[in-house]
C-alpha atoms as a PDB file:
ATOM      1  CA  UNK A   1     177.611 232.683 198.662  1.00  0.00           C
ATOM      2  CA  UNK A   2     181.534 232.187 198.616  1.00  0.00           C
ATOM      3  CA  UNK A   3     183.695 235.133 198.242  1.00  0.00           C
ATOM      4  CA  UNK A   4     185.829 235.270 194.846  1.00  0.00           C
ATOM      5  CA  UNK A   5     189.531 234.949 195.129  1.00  0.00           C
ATOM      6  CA  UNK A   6     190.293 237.273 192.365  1.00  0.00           C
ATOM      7  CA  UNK A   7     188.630 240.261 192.395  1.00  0.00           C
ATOM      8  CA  UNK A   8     186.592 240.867 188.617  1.00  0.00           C
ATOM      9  CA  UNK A   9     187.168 243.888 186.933  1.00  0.00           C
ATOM     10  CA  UNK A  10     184.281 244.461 185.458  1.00  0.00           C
ATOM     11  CA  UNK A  11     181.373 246.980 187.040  1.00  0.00           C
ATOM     12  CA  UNK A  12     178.733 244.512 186.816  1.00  0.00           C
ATOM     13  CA  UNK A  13     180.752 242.066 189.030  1.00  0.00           C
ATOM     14  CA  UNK A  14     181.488 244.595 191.447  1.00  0.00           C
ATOM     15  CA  UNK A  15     177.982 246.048 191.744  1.00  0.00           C
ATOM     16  CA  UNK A  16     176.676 245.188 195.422  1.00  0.00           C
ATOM     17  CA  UNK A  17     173.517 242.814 195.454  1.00  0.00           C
ATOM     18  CA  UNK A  18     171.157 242.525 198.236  1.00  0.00           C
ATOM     19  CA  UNK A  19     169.806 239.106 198.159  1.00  0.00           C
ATOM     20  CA  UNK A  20     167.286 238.180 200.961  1.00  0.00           C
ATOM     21  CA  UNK A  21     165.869 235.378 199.848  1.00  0.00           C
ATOM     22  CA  UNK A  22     166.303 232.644 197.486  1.00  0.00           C
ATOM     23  CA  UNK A  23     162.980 230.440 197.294  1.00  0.00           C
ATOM     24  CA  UNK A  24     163.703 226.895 197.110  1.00  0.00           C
ATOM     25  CA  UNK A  25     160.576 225.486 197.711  1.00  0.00           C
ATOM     26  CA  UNK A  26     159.358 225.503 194.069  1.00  0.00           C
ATOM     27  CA  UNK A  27     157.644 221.979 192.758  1.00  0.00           C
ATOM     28  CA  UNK A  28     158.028 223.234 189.241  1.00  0.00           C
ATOM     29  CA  UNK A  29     161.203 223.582 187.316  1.00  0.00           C
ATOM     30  CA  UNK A  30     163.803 225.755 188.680  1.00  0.00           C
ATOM     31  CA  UNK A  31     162.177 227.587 191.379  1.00  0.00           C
ATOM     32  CA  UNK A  32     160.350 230.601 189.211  1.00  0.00           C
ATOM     33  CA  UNK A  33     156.752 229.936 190.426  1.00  0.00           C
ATOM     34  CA  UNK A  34     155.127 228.309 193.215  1.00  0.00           C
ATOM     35  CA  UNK A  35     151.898 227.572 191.565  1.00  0.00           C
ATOM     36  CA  UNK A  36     150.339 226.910 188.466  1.00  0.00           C
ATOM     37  CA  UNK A  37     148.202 229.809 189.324  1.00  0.00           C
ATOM     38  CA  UNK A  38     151.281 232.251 189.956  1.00  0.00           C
ATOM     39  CA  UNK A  39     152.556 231.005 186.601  1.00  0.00           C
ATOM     40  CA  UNK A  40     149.567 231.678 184.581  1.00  0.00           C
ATOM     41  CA  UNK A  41     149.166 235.011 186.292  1.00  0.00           C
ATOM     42  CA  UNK A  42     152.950 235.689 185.145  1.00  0.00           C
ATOM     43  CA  UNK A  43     152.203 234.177 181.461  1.00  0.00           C
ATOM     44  CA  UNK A  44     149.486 235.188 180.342  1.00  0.00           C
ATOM     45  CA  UNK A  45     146.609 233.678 177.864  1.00  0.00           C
ATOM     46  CA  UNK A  46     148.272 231.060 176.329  1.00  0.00           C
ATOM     47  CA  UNK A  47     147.054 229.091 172.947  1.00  0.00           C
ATOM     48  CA  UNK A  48     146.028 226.223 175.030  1.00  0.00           C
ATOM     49  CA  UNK A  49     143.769 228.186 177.004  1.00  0.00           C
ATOM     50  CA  UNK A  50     142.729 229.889 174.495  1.00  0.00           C
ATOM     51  CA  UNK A  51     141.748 226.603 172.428  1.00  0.00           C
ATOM     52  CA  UNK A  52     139.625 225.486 175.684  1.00  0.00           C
ATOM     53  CA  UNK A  53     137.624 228.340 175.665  1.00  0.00           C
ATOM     54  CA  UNK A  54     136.699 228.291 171.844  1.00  0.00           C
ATOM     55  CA  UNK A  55     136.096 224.453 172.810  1.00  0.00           C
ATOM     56  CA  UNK A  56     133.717 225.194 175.433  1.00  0.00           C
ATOM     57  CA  UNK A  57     132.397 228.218 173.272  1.00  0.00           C
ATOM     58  CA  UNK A  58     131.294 225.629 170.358  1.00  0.00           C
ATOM     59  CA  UNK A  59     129.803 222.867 173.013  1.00  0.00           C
ATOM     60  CA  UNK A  60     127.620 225.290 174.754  1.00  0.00           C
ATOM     61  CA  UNK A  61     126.612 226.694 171.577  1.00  0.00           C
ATOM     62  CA  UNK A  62     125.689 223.517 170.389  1.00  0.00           C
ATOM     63  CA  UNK A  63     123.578 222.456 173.343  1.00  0.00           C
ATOM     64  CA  UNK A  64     121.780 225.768 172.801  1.00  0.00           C
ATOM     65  CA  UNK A  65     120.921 225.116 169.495  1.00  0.00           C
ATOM     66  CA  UNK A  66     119.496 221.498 169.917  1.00  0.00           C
ATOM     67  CA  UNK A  67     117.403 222.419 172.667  1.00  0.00           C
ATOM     68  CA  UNK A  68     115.982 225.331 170.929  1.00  0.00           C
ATOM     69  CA  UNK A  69     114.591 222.841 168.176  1.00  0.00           C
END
């Protein structure tokens, strides 16, 4: 990172940061997860997901039921 020629006034610009490291190795988006895994971790149950399992919810029920008769 550069240093600034003129010095900001403001507190949040002259807060110290300690960066260590900046991960550039991301293959999705901008660098904010690794994995799809570390992404779903960090998002939660999303409606997608959600839709799958009702999905798979209704196909195993229905295999259930025809074998039953």
């Amino acid at each position: 990172l550069r240093k600034s020629l003129i010095l900001n006034p403001k507190r949040s610009h002259r807060e110290q940061i300690e960066l260590r490291f900046i991960d550039t190795s991301s293959k999705f988006g901008h660098g904010r997860f690794q994995t799809h895994e570390e992404k779903r971790i960090f998002m939660g149950p999303l409606k997608k997901h959600r839709l799958q399992e009702e999905q798979q919810l209704t196909t195993t029920a229905t295999t259930t039921q025809t074998k039953s008769t």
